[in-house]
C-alpha atoms as a PDB file:
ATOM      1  CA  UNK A   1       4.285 -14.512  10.681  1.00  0.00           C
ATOM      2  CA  UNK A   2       8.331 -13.210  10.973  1.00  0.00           C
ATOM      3  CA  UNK A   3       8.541  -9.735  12.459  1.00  0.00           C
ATOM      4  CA  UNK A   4       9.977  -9.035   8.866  1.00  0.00           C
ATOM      5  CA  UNK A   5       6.622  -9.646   7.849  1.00  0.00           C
ATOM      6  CA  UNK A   6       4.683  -7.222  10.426  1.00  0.00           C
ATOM      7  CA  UNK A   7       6.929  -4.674   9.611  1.00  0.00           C
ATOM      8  CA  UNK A   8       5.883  -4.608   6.058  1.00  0.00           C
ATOM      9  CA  UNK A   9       2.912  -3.137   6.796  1.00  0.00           C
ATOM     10  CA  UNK A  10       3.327  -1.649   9.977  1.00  0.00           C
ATOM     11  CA  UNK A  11       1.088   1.195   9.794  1.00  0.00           C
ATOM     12  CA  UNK A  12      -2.268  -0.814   8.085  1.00  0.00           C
ATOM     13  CA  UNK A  13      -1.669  -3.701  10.837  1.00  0.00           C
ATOM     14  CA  UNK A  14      -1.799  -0.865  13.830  1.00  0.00           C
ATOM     15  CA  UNK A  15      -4.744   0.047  12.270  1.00  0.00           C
ATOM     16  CA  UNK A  16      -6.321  -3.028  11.905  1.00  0.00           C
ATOM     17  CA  UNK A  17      -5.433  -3.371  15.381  1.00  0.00           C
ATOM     18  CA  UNK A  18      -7.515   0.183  16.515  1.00  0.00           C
ATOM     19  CA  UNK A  19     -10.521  -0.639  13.883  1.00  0.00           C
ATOM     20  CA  UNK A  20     -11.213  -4.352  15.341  1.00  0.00           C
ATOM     21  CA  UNK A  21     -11.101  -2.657  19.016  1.00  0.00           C
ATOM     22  CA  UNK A  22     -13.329   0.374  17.675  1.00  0.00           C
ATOM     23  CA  UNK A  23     -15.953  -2.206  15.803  1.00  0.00           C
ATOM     24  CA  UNK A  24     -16.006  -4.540  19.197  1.00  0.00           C
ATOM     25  CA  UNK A  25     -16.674  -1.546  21.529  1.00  0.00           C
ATOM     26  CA  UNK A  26     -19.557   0.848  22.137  1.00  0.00           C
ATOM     27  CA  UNK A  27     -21.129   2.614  18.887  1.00  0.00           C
ATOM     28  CA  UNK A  28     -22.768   5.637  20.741  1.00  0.00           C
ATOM     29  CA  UNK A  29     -22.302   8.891  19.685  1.00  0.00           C
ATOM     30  CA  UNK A  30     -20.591  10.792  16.747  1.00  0.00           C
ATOM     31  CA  UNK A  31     -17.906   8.843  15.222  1.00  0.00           C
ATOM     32  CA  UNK A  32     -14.588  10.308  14.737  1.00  0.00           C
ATOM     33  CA  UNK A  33     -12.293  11.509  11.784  1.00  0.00           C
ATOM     34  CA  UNK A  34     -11.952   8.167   9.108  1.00  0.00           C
ATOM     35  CA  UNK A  35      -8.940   6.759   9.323  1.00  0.00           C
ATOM     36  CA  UNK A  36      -9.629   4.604   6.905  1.00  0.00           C
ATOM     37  CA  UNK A  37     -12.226   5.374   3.683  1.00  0.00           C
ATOM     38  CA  UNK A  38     -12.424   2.630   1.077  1.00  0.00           C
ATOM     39  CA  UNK A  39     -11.130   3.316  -2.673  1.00  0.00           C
ATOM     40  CA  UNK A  40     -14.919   3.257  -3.519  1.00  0.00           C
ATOM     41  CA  UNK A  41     -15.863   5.505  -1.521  1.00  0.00           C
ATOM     42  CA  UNK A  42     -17.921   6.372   1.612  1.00  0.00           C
ATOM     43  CA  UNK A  43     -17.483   2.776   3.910  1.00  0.00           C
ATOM     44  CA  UNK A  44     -15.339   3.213   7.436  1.00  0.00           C
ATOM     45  CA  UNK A  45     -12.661   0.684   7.932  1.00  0.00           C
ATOM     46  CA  UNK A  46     -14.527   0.488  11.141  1.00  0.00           C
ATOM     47  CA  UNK A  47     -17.522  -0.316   9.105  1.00  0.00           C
ATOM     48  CA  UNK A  48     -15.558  -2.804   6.828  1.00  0.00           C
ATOM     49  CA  UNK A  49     -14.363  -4.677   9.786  1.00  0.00           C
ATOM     50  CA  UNK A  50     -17.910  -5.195  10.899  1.00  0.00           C
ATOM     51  CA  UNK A  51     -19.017  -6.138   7.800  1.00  0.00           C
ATOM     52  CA  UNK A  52     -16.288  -8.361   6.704  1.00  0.00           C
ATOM     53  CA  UNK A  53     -15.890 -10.584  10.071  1.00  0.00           C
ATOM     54  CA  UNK A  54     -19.301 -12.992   9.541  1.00  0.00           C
ATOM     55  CA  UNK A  55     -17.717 -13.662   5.956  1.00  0.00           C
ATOM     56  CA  UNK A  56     -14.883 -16.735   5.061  1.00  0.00           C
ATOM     57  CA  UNK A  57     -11.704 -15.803   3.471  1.00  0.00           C
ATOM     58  CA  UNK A  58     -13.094 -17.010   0.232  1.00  0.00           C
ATOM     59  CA  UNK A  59     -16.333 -15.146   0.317  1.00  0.00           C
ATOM     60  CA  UNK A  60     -14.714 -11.782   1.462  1.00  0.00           C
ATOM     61  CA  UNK A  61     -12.289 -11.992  -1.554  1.00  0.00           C
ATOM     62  CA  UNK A  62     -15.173 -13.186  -4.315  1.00  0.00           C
ATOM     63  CA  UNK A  63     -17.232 -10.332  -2.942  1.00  0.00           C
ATOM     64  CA  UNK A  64     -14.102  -8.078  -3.272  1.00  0.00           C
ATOM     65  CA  UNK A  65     -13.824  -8.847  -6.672  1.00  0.00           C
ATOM     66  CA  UNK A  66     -16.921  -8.955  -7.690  1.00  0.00           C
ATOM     67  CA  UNK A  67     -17.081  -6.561 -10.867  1.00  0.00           C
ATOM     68  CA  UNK A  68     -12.829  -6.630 -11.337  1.00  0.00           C
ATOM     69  CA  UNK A  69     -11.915  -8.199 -14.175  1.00  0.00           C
ATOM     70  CA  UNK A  70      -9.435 -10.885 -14.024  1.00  0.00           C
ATOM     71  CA  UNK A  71      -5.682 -10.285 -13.733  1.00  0.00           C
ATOM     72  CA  UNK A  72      -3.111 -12.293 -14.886  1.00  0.00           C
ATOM     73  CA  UNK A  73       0.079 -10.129 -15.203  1.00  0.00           C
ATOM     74  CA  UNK A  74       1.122  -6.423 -13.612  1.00  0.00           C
ATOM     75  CA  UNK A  75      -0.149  -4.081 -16.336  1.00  0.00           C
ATOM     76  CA  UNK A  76       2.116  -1.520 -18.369  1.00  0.00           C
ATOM     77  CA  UNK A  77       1.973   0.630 -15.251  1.00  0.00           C
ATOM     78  CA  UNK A  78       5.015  -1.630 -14.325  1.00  0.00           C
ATOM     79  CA  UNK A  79       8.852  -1.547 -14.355  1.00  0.00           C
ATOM     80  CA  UNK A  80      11.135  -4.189 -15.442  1.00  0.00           C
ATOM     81  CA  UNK A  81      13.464  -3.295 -13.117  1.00  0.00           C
ATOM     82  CA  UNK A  82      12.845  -1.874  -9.225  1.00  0.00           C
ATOM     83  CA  UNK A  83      15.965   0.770 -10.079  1.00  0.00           C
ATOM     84  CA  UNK A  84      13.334   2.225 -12.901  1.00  0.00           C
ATOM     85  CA  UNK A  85      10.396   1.999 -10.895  1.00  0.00           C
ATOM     86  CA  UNK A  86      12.349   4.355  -7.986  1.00  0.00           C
ATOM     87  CA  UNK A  87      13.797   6.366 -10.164  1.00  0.00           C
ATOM     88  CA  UNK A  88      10.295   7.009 -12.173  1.00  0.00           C
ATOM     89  CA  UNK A  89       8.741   7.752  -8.651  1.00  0.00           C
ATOM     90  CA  UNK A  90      10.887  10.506  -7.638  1.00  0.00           C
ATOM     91  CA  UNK A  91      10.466  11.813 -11.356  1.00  0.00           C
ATOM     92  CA  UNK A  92       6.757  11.885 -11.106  1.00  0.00           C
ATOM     93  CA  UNK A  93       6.999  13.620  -7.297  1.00  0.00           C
ATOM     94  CA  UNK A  94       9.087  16.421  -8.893  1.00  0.00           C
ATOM     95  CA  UNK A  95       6.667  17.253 -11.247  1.00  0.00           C
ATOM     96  CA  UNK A  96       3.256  16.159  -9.404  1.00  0.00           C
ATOM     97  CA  UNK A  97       2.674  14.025 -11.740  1.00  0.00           C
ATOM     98  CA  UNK A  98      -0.508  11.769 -10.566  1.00  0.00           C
ATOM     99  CA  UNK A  99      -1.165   9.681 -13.779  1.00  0.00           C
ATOM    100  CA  UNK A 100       2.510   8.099 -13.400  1.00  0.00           C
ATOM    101  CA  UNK A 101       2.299   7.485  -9.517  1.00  0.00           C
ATOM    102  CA  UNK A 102      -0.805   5.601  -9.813  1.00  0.00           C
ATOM    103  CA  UNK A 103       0.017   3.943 -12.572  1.00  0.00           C
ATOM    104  CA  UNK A 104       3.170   2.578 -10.661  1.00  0.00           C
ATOM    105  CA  UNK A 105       0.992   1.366  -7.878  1.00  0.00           C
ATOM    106  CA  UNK A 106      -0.975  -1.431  -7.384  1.00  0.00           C
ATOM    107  CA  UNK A 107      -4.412  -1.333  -8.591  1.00  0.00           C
ATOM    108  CA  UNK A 108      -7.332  -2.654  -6.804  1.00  0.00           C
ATOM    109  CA  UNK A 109      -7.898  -5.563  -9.670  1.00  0.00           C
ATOM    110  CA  UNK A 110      -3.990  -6.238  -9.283  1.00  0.00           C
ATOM    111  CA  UNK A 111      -4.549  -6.248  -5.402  1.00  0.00           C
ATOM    112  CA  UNK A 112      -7.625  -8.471  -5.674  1.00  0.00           C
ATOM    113  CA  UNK A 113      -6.668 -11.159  -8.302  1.00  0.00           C
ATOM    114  CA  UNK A 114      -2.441 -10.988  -7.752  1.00  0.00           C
ATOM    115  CA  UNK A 115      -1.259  -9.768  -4.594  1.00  0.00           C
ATOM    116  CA  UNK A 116      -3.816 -10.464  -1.919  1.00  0.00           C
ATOM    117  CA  UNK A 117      -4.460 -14.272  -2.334  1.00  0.00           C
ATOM    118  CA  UNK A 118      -1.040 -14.640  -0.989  1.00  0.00           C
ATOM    119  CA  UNK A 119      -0.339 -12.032   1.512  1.00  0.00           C
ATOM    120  CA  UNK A 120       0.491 -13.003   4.949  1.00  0.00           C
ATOM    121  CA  UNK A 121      -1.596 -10.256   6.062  1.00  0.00           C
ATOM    122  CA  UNK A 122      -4.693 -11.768   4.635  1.00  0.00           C
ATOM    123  CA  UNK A 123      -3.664 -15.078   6.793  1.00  0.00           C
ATOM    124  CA  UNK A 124      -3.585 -16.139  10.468  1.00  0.00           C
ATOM    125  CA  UNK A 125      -3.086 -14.589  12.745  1.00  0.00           C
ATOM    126  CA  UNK A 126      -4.365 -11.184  11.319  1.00  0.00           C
ATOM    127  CA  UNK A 127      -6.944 -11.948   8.825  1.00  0.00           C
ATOM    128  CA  UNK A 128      -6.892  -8.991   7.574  1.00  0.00           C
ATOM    129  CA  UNK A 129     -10.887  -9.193   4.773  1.00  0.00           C
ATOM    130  CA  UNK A 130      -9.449  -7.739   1.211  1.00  0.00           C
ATOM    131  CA  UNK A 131     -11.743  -4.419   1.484  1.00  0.00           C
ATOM    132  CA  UNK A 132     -10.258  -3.724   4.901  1.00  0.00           C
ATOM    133  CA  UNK A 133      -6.557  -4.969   3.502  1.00  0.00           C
ATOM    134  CA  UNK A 134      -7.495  -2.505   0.522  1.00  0.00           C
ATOM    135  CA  UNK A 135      -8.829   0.207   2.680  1.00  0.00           C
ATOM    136  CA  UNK A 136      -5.818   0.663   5.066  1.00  0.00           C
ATOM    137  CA  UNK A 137      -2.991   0.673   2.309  1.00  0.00           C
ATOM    138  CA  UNK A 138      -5.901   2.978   0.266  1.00  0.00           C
ATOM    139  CA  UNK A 139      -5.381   5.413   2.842  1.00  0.00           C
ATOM    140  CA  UNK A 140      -2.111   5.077   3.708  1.00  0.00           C
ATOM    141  CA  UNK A 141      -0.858   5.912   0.296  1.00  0.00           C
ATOM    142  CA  UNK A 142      -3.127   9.060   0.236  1.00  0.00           C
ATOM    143  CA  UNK A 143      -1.935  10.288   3.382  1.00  0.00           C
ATOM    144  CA  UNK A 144       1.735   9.545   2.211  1.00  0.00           C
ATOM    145  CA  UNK A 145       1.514  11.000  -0.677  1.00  0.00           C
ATOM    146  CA  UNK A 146      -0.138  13.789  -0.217  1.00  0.00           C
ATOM    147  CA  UNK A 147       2.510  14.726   2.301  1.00  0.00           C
ATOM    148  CA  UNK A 148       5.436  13.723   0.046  1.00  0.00           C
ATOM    149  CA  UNK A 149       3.830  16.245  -2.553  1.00  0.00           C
ATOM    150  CA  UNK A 150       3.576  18.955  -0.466  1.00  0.00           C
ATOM    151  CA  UNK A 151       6.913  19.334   0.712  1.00  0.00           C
ATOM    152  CA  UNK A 152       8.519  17.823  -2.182  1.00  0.00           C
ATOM    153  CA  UNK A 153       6.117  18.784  -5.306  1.00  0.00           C
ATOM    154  CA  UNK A 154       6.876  20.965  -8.265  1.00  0.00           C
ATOM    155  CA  UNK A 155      10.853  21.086  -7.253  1.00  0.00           C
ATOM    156  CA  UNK A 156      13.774  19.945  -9.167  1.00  0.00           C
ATOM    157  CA  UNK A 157      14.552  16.337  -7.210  1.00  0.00           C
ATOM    158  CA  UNK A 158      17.282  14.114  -7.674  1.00  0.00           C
ATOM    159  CA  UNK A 159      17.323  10.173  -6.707  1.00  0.00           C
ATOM    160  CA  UNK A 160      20.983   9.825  -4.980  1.00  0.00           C
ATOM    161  CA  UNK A 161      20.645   6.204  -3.917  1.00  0.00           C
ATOM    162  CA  UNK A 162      18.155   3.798  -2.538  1.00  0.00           C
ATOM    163  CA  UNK A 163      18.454   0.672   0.013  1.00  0.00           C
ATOM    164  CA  UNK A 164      15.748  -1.929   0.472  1.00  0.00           C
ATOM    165  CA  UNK A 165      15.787  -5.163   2.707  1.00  0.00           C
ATOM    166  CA  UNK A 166      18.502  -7.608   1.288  1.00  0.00           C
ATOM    167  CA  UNK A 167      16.279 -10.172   0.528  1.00  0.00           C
ATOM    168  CA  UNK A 168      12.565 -10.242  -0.260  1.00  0.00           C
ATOM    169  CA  UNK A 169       9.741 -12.302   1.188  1.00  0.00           C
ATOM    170  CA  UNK A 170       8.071 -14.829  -1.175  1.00  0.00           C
ATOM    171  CA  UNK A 171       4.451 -15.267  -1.283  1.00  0.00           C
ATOM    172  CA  UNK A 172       3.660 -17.520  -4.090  1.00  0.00           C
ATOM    173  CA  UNK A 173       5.470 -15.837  -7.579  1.00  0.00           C
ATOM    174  CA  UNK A 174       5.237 -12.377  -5.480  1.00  0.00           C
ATOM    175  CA  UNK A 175       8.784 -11.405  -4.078  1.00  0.00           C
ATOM    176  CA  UNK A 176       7.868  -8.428  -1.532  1.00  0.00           C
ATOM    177  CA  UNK A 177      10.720  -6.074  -0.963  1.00  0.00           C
ATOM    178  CA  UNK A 178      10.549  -3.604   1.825  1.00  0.00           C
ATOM    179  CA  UNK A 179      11.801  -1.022   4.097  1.00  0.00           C
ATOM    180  CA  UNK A 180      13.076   1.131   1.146  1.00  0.00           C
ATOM    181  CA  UNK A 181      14.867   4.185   2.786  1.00  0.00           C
ATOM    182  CA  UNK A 182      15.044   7.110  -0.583  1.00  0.00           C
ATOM    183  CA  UNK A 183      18.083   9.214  -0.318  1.00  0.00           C
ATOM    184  CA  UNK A 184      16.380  12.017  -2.463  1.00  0.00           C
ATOM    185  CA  UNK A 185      18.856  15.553  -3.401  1.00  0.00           C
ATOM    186  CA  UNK A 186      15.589  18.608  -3.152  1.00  0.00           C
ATOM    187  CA  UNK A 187      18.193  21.248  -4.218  1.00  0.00           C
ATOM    188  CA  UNK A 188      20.974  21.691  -1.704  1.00  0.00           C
ATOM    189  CA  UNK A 189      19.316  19.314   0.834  1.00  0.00           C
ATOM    190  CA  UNK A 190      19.404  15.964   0.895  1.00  0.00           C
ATOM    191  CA  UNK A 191      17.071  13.736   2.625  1.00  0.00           C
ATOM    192  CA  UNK A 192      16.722  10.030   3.360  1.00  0.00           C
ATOM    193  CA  UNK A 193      13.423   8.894   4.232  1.00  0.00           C
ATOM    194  CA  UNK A 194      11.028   5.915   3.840  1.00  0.00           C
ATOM    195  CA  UNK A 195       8.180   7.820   1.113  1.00  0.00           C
ATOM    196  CA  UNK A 196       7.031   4.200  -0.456  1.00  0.00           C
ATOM    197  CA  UNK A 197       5.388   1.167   1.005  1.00  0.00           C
ATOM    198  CA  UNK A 198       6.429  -2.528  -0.026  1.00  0.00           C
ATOM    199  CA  UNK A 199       7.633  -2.989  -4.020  1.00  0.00           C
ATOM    200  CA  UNK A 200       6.277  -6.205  -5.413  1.00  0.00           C
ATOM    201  CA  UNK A 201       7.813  -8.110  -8.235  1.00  0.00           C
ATOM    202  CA  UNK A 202       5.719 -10.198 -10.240  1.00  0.00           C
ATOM    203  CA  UNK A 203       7.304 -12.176 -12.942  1.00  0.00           C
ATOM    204  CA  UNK A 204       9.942 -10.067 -13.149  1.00  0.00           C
ATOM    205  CA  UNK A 205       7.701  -6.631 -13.117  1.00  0.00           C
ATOM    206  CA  UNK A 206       7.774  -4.181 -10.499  1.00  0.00           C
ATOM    207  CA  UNK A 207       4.761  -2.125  -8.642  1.00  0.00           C
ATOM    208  CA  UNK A 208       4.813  -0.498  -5.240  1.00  0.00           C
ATOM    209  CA  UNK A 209       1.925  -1.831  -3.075  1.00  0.00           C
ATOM    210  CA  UNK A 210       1.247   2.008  -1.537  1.00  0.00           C
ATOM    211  CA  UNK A 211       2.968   4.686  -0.898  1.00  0.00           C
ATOM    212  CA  UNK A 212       3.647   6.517   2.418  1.00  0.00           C
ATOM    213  CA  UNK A 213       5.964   9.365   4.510  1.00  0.00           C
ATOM    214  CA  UNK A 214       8.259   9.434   7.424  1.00  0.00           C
ATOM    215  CA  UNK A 215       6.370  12.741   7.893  1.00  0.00           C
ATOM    216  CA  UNK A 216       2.540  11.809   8.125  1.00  0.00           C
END
């Protein structure tokens, strides 16, 4: 895997990283704060890891989607263009809208039947099990967001400019583009910070794949 690659998902591998040690060491006692709560609720990542590491690749992912309906294309969620998918993101922070920014995220049948099958992350030499994959981006996003909304919720915001990598990394018909810096005007301030994960394009349709904050 290129460094370009780890950096991607720099915060979900370095948790990966602290769940794997956490599942391999002693259970005793209380455990602490979840770092990582699955989108359906109640399951540690710790407990994910556990469960997932006795399973293949390909029985981790069929148990994953087990109940998802098939996916074949990003759904109307989507942009046609990453410039419209930005610029509807900081639209939707200004007015807390939570029906637009999850509908310009991945879902979890997207994840399961598009995105993951592909990843690098899902591959050698991280291995990262779908629910666990799913988990850490799960709570990523909530912990970005959350924090973008706070400081930057129900205020008039204005998208200056934006600056991803130059090129994207392929994985099968996904293009991946990351390290998108937002250069956001929040009245007479204006700020330039990382508040989305990875953007995928699909077939010429555009989702982010979480969301997150220089500030969480």
């Amino acid at each position: 895997m290129t460094m370009r690659h780890s950096a991607l998902f720099a915060l979900p591998l370095a948790l990966a990283a602290l769940v794997a040690a956490g599942a391999a060491g002693s259970r005793s006692g209380p455990a602490a704060a979840d770092a990582a709560t699955t989108a359906a609720g109640g399951a540690t990542a710790g407990t994910v890891a556990t469960l997932d590491s006795a399973l293949s690749r390909e029985e981790a992912l069929a148990r994953f989607r087990a109940g998802l309906p098939p996916v074949d294309a990003l759904d109307a969620g989507a942009a046609t263009n990453r410039d419209a998918l930005v610029r509807g993101f900081v639209r939707a922070v200004a007015v807390r809208d939570s029906a637009a920014l999850r509908g310009m995220l991945l879902s979890r049948g997207e994840f399961a039947w598009l995105f993951y099958p592909t990843s690098a992350q899902g591959r050698p030499p991280y291995d990262l099990a779908p629910q666990l994959m799913w988990a850490l981006l799960h709570d990523q996003t909530n912990a970005g967001l959350s924090e973008t909304l706070r400081r930057m919720g129900d205020r008039p915001l204005a998208l200056v400019g934006y600056a991803c990598d130059e090129q994207p990394i392929v994985e099968g018909r996904n293009r991946i583009w990351g390290s998108c810096t937002l250069r956001v005007a929040a009245g007479r301030d204006t700020v330039a910070e990382r508040l989305t994960g990875p953007i995928v394009e699909r077939d010429g349709r555009y989702k982010f794949v979480s969301y997150t904050s220089d500030m969480d």
